[in-house]
N, C-alpha and C. Protein backbone atom coordinates (compact mmCIF):
# COMPACT_ATOMS: atom_id res chain seq x y z
N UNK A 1 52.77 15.69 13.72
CA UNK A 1 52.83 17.06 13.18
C UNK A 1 54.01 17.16 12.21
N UNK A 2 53.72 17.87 10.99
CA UNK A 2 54.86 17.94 10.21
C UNK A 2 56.00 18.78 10.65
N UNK A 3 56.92 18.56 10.83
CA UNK A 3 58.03 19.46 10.59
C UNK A 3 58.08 20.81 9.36
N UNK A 4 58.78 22.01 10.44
CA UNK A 4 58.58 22.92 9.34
C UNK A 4 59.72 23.12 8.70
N UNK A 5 60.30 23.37 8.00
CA UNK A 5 61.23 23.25 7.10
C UNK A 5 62.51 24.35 7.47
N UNK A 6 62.06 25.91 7.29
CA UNK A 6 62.89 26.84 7.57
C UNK A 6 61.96 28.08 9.01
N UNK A 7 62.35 27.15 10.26
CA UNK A 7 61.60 28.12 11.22
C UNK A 7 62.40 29.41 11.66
N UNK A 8 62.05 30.44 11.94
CA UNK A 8 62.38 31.63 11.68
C UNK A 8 63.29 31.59 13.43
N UNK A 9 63.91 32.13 13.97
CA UNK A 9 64.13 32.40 14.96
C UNK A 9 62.84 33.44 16.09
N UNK A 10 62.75 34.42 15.06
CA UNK A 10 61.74 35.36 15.72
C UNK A 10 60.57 34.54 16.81
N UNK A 11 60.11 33.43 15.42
CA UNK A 11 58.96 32.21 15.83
C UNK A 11 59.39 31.14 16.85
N UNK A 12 60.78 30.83 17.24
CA UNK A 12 61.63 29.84 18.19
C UNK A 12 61.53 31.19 19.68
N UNK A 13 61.76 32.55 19.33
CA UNK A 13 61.79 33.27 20.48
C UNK A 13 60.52 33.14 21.11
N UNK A 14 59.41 33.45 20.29
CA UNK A 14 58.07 33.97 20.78
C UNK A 14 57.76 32.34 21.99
N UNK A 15 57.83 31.56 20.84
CA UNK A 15 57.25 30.53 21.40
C UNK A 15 57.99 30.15 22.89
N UNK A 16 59.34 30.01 23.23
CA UNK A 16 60.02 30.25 24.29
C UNK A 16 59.19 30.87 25.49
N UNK A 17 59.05 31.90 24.90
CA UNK A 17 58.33 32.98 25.72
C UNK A 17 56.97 32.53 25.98
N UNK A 18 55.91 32.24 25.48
CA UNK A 18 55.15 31.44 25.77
C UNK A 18 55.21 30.59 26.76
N UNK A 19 55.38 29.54 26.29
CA UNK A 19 55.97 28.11 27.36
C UNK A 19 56.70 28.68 28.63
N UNK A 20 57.41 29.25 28.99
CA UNK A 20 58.11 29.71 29.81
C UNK A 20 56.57 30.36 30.79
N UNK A 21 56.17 31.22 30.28
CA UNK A 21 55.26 32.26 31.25
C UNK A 21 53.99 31.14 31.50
N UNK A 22 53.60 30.15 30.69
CA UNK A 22 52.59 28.99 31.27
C UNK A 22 53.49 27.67 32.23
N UNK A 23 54.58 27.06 32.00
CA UNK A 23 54.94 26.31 32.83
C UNK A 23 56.10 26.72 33.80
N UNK A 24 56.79 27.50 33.45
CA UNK A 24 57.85 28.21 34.12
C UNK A 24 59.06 27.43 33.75
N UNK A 25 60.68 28.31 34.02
CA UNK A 25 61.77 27.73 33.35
C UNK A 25 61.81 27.02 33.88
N UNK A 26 61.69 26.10 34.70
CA UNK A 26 62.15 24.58 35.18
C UNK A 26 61.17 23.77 34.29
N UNK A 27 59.85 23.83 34.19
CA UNK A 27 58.96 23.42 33.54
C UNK A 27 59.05 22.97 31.67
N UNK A 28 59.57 23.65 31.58
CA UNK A 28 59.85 23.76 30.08
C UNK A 28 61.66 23.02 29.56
N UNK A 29 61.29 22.22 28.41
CA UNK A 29 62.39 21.40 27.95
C UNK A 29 62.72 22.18 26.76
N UNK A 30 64.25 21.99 26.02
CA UNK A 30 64.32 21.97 24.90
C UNK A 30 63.53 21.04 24.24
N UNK A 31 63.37 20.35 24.17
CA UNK A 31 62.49 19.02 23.23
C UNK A 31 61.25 19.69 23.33
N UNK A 32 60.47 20.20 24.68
CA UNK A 32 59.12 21.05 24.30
C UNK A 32 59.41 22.34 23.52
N UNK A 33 60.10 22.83 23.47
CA UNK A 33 59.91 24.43 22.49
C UNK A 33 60.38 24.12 20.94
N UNK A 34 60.98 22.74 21.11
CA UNK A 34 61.22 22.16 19.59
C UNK A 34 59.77 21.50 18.83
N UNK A 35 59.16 21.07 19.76
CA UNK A 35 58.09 20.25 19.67
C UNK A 35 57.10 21.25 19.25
N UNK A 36 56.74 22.12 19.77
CA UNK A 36 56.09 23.39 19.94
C UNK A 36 56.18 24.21 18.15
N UNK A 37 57.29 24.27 18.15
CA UNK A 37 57.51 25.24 17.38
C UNK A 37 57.69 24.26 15.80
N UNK A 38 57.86 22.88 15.86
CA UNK A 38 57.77 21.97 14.75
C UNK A 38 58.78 21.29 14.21
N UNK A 39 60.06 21.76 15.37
CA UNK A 39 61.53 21.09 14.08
C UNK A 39 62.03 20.14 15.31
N UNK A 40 62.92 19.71 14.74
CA UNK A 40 63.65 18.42 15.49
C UNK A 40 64.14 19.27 16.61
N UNK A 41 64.59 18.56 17.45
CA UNK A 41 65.65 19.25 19.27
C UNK A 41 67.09 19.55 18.28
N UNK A 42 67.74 18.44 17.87
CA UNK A 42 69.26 18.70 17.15
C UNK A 42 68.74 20.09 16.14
N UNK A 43 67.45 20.59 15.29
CA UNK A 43 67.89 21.58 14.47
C UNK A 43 67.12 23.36 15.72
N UNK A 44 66.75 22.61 16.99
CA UNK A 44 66.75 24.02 17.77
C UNK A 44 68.48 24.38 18.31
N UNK A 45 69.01 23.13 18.70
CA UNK A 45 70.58 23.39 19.20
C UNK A 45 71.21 24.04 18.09
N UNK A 46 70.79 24.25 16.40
CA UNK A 46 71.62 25.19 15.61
C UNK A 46 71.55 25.90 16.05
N UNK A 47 70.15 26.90 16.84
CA UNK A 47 69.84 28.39 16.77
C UNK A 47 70.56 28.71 18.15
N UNK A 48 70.30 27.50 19.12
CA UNK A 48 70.75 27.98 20.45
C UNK A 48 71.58 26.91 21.32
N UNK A 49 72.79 27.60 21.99
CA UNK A 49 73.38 26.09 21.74
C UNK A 49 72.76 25.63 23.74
N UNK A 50 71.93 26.23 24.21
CA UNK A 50 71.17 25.41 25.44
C UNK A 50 70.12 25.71 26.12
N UNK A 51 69.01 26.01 26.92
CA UNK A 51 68.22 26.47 27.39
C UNK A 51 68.71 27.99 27.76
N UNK A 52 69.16 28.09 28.93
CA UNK A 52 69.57 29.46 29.00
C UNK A 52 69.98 30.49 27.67
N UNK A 53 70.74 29.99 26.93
CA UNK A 53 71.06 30.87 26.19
C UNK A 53 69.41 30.97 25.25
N UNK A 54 68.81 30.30 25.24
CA UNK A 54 67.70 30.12 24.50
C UNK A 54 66.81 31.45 25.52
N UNK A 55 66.66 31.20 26.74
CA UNK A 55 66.15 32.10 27.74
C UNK A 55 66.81 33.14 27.60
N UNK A 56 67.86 33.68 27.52
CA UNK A 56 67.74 34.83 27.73
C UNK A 56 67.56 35.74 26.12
N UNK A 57 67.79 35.24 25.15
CA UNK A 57 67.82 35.89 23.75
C UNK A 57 65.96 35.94 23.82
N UNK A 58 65.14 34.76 23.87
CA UNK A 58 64.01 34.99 24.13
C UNK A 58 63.58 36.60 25.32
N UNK A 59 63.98 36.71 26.32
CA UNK A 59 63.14 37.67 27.16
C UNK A 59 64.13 39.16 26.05
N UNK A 60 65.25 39.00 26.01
CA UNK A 60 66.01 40.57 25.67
C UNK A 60 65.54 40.74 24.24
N UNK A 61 64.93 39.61 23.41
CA UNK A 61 63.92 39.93 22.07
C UNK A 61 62.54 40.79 22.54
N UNK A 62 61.88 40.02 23.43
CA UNK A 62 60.95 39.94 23.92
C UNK A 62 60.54 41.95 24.40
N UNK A 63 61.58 42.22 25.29
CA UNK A 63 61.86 43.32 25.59
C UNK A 63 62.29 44.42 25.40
N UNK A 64 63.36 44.28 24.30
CA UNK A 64 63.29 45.14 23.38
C UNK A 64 62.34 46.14 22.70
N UNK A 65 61.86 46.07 22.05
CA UNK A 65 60.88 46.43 21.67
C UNK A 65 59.92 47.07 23.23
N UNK A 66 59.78 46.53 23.75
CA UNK A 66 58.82 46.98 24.72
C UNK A 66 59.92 48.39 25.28
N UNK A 67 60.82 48.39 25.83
CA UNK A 67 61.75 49.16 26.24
C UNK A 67 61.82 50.45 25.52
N UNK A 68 62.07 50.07 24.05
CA UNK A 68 61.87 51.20 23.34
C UNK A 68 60.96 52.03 22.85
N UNK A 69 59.68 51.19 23.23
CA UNK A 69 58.28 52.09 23.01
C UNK A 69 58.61 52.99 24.19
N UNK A 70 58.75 52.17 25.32
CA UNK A 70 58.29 53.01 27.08
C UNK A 70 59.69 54.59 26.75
N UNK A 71 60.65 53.88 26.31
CA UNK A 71 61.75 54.93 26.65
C UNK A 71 61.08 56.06 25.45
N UNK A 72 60.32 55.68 24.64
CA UNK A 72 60.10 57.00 23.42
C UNK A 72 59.00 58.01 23.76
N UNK A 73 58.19 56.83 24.64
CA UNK A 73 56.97 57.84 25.45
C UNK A 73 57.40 58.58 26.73
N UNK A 74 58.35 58.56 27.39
CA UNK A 74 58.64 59.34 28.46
C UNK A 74 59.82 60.20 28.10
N UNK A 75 59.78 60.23 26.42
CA UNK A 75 60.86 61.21 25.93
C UNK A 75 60.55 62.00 25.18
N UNK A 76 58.93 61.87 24.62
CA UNK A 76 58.20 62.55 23.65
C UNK A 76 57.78 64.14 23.60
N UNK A 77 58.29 64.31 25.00
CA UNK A 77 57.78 66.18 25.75
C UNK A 77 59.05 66.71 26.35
N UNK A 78 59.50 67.53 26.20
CA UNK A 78 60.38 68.39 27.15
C UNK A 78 59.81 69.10 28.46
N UNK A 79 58.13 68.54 28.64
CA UNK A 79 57.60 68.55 30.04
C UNK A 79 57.52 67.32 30.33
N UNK A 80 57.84 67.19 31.67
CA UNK A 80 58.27 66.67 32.23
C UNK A 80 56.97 65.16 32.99
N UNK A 81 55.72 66.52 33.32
CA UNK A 81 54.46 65.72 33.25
C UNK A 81 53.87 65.28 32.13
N UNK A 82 54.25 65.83 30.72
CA UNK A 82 53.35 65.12 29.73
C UNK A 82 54.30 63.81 29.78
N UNK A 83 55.66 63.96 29.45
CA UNK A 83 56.28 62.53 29.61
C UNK A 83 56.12 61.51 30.40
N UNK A 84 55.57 62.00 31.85
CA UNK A 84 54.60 60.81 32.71
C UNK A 84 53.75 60.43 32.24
N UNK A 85 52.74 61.22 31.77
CA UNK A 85 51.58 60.75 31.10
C UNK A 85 51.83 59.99 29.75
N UNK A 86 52.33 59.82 29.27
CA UNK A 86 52.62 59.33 27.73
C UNK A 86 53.55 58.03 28.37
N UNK A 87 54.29 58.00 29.31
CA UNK A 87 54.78 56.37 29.63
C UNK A 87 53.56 55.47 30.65
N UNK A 88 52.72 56.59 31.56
CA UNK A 88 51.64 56.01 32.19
C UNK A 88 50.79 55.12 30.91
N UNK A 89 50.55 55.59 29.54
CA UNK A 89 49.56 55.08 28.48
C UNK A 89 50.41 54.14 27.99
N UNK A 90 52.03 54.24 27.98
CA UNK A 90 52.41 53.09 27.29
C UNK A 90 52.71 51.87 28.04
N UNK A 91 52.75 51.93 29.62
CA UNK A 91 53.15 50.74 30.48
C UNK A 91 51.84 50.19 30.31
N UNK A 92 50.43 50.50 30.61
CA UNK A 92 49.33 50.14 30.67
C UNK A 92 48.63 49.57 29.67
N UNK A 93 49.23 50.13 28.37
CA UNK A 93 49.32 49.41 27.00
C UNK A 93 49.76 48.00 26.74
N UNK A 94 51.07 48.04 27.41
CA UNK A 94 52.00 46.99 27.24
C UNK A 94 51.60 45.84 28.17
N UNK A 95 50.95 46.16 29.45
CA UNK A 95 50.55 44.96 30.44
C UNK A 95 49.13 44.58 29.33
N UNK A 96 48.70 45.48 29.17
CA UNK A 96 47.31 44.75 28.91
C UNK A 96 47.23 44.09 27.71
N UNK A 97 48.04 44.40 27.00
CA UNK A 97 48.62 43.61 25.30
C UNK A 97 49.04 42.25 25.57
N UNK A 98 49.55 42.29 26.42
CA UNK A 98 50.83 41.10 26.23
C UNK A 98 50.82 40.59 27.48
N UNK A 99 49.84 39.42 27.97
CA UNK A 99 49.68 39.45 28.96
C UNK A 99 50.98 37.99 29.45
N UNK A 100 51.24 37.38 28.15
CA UNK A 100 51.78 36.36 28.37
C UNK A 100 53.17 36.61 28.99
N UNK A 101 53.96 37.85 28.14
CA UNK A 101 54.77 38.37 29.32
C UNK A 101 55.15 39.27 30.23
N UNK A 102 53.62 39.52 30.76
CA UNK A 102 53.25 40.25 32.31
C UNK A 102 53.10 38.49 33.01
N UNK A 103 52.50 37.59 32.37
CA UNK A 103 52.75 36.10 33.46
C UNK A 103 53.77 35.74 33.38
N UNK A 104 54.65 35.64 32.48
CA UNK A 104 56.15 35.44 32.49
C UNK A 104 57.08 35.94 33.70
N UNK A 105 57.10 37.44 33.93
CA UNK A 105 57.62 37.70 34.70
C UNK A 105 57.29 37.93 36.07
N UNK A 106 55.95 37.42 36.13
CA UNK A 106 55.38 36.97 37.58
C UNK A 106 55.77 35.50 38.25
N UNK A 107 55.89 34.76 37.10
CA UNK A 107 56.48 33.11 37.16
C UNK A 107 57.88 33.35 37.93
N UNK A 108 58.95 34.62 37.34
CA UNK A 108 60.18 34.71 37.78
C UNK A 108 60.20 35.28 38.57
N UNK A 109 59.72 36.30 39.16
CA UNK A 109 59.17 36.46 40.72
C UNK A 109 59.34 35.57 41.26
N UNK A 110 58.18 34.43 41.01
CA UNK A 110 58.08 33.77 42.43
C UNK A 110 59.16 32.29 42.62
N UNK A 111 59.84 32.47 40.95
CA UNK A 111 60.76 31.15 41.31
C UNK A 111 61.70 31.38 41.71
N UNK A 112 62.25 33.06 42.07
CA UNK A 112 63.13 33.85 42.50
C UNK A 112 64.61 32.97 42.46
N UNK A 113 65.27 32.73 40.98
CA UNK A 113 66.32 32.19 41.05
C UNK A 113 66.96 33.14 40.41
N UNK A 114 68.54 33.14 41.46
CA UNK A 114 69.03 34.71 41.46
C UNK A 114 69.92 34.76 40.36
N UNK A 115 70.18 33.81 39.73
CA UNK A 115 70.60 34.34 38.17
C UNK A 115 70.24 34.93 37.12
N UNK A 116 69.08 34.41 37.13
CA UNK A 116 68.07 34.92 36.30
C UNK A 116 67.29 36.11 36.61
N UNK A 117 67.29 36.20 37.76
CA UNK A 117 66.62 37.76 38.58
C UNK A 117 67.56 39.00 38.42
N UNK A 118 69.72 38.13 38.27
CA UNK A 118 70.23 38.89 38.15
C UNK A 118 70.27 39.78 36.58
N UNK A 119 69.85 38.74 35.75
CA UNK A 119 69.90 38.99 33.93
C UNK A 119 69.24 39.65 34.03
N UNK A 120 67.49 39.52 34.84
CA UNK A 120 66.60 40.53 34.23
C UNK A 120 66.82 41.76 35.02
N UNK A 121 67.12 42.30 36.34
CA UNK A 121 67.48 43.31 36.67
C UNK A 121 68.65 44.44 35.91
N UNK A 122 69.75 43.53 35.83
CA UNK A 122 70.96 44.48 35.62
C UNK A 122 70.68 44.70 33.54
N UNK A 123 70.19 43.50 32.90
CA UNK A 123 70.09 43.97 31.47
C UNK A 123 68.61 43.83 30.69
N UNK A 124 67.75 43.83 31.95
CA UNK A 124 66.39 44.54 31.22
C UNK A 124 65.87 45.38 31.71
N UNK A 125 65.54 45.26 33.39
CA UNK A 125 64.79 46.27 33.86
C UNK A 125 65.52 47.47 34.02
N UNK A 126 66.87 47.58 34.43
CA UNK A 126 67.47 48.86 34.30
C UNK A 126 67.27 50.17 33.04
N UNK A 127 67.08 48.97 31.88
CA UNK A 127 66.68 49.97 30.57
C UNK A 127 65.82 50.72 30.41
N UNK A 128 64.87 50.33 31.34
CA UNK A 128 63.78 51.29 31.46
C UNK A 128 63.61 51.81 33.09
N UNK A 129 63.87 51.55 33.96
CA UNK A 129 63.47 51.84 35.34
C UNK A 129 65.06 52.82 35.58
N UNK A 130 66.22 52.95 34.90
CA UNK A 130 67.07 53.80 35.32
C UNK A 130 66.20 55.82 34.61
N UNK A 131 65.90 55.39 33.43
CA UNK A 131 65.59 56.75 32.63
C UNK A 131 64.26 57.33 33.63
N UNK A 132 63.48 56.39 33.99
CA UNK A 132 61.96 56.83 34.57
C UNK A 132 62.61 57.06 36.09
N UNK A 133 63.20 56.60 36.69
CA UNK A 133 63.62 57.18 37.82
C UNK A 133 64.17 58.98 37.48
N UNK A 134 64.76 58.86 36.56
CA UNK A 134 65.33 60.05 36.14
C UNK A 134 64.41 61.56 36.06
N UNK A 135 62.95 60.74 35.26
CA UNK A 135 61.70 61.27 35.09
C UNK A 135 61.37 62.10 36.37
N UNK A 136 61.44 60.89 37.46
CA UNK A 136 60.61 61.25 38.49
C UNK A 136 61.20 62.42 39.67
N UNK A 137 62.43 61.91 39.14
CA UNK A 137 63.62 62.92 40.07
C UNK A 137 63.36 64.63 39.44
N UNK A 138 63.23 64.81 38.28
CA UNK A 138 62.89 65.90 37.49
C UNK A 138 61.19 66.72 38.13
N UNK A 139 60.62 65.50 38.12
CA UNK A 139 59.30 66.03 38.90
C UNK A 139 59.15 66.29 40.03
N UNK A 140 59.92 65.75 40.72
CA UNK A 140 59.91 66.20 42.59
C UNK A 140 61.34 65.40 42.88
N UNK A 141 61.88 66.87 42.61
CA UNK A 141 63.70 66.52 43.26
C UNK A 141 63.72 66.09 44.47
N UNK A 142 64.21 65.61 44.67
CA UNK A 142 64.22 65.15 46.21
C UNK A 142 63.82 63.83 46.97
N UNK A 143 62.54 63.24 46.12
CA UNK A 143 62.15 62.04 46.63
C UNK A 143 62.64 60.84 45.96
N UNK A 144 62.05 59.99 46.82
CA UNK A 144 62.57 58.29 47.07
C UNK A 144 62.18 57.83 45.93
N UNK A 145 63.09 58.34 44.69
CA UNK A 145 62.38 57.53 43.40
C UNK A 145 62.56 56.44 43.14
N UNK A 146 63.23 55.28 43.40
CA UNK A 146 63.46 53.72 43.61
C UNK A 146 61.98 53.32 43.84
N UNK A 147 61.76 54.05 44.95
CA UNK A 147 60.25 53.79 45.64
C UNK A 147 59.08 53.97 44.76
N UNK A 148 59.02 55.21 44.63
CA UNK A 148 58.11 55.66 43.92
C UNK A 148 57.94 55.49 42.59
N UNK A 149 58.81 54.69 42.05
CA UNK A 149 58.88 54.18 40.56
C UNK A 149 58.20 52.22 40.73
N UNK A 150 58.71 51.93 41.94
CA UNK A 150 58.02 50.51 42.47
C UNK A 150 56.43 50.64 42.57
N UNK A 151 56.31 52.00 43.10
CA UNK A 151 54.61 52.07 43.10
C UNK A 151 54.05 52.53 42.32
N UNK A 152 54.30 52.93 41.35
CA UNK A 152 53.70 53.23 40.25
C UNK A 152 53.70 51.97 39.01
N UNK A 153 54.79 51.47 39.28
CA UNK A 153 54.30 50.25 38.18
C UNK A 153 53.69 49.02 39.04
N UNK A 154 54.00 48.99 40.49
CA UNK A 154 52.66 48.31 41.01
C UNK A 154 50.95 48.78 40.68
N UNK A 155 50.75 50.04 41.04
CA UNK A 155 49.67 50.30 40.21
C UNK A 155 49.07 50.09 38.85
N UNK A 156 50.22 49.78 37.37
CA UNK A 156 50.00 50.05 36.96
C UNK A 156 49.59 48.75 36.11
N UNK A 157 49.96 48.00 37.30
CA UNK A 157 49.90 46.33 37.00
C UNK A 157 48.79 45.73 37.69
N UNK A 158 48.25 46.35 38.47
CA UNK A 158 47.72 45.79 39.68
C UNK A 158 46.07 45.44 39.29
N UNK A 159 45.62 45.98 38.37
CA UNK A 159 44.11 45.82 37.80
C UNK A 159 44.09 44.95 36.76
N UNK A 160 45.31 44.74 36.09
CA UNK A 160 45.01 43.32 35.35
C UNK A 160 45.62 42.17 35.90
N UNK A 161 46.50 42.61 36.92
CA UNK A 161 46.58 41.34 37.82
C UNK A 161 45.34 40.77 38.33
N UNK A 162 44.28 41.78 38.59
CA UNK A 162 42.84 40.82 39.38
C UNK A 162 41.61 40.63 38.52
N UNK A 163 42.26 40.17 37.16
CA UNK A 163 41.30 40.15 36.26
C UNK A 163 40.60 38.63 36.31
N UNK A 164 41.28 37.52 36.62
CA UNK A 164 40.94 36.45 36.89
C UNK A 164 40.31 36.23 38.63
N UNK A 165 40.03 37.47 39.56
CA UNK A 165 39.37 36.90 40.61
C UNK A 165 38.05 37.60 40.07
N UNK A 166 38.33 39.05 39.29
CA UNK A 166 37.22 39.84 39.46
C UNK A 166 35.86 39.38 39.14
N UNK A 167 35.69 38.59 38.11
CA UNK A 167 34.18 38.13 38.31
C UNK A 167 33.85 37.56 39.16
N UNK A 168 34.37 37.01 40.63
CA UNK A 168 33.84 36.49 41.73
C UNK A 168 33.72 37.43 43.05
N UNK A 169 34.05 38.94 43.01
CA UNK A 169 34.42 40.05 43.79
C UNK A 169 33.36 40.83 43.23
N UNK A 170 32.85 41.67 44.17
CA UNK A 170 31.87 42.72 44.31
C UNK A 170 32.93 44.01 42.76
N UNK A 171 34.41 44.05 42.78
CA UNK A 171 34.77 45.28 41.56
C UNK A 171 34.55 44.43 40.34
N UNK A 172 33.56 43.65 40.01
CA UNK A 172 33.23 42.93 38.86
C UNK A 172 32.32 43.65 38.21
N UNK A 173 31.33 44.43 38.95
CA UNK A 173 30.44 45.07 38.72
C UNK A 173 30.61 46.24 37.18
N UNK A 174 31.96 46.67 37.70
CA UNK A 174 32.45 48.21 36.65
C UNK A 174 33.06 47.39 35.38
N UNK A 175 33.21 45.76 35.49
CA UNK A 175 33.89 45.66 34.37
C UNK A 175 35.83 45.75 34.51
N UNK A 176 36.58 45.40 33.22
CA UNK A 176 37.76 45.65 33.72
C UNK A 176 37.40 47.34 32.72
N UNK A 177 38.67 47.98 33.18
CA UNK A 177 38.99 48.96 32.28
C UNK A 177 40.24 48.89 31.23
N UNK A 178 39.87 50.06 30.63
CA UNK A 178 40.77 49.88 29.57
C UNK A 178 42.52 50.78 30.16
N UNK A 179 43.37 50.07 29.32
CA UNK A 179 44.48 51.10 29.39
C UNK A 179 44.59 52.40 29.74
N UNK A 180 43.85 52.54 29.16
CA UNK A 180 43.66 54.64 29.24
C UNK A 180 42.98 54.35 30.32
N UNK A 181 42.09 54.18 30.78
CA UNK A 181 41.42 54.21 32.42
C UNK A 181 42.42 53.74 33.14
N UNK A 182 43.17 52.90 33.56
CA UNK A 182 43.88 52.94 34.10
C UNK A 182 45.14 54.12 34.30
N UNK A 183 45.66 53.99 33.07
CA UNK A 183 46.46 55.14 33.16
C UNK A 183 46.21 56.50 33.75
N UNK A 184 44.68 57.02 33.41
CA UNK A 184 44.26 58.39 33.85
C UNK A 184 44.15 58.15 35.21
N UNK A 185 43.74 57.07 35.60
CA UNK A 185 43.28 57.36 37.39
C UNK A 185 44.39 57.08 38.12
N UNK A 186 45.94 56.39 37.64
CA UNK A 186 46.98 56.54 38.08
C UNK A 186 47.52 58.53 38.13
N UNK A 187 47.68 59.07 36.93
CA UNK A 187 47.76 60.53 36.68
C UNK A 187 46.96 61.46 37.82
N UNK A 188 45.77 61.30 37.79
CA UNK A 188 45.20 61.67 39.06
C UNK A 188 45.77 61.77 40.31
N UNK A 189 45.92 60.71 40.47
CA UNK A 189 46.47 60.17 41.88
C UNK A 189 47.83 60.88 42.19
N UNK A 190 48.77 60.92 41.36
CA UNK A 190 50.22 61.52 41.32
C UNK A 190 50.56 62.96 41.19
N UNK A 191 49.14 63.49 40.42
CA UNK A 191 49.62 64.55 39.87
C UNK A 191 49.86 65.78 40.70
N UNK A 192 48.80 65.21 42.06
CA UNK A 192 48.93 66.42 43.06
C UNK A 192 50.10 66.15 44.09
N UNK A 193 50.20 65.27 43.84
CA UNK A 193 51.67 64.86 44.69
C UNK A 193 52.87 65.52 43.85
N UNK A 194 53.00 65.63 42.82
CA UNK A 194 54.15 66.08 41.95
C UNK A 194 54.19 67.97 42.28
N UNK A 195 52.42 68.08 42.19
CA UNK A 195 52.88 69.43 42.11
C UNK A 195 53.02 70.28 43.26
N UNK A 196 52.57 69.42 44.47
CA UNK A 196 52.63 69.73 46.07
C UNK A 196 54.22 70.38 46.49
N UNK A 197 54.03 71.82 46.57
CA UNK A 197 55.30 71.97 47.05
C UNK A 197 55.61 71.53 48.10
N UNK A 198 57.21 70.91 48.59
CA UNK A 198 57.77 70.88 49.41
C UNK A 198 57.76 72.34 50.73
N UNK A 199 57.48 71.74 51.80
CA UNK A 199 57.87 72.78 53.08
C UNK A 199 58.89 72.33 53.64
């Protein structure tokens, strides 16, 4: 394969990201994401001077962007439920787009190494799971929003997680759904809970 001449970083991140969510970080070499992406190993050590640092500029690129869609849709209303609804369409958006890193961060799940669990907790997931907790506290003061922010993006993950059994399962039948189906039948589900007064 030829070598490419001037590879972009953007194109060294993506691909990272890739490789990473199919073999997982132990799995993956510098020499493969050099290989991958077309330039020598010595001209990837210009951009990054080692794996990790390569890992984490890859996921906080990666996330970016995603962060700032979710944080613009649950900021788009000064109600409080349309702003659920408008981050319900954009999480469900974002799993079903990009599935490579919805497997990415299922890989780090289960390789549960606590450095890396610590990077993505304290400087990715907080960026978005501190404001939506915030959300939820606004909608029903009082409850276990840690919790209830865990189950809602379990839900909101949970139907394209079984997209690879479903043609062998009786819910094969309906097809998968789209984003917006998902999202609405999550809204459903919550909405009478939000507006259930407390006794």
């Amino acid at each position: 394969m030829p070598m490419k001449l001037c590879p972009t970083k953007p194109r060294i991140l993506e691909t990272a990201i890739t490789l990473f969510s199919m073999k997982g970080y132990s799995g993956v070499s510098m020499r493969d994401i050099a290989r991958e992406v077309g330039i020598s190993p010595p001209a990837l050590y210009n951009h990054f001077d080692n794996k990790d640092a390569l890992y984490r500029a890859a996921v906080s690129a990666t996330f970016e962007d995603k962060s700032a869609r979710l944080f613009t849709a649950m900021s788009a209303s000064k109600e409080p439920l349309q702003c659920l609804q408008g981050f319900m369409e954009a999480i469900t958006t974002e799993i079903q787009e990009d599935r490579s890193f919805h497997r990415f961060m299922q890989r780090e799940m289960l390789d549960a190494d606590d450095e890396r669990l610590a990077f993505l907790g304290n400087f990715i997931f907080n960026k978005v799971q501190q404001p939506f907790t915030q959300l939820l506290e606004k909608l029903k003061p009082g409850c276990d929003a840690d919790l209830l922010s865990e189950m809602i993006f379990g839900m909101a993950k949970q139907h394209f997680e079984m997209t690879p059994v479903r043609p062998y399962t009786s819910m094969n039948a309906a097809g998968e759904r789209t984003a917006a189906d998902v999202a609405r039948m999550i809204l459903s589900v919550l909405t009478p809970f939000f507006r259930e007064v407390d006794k």
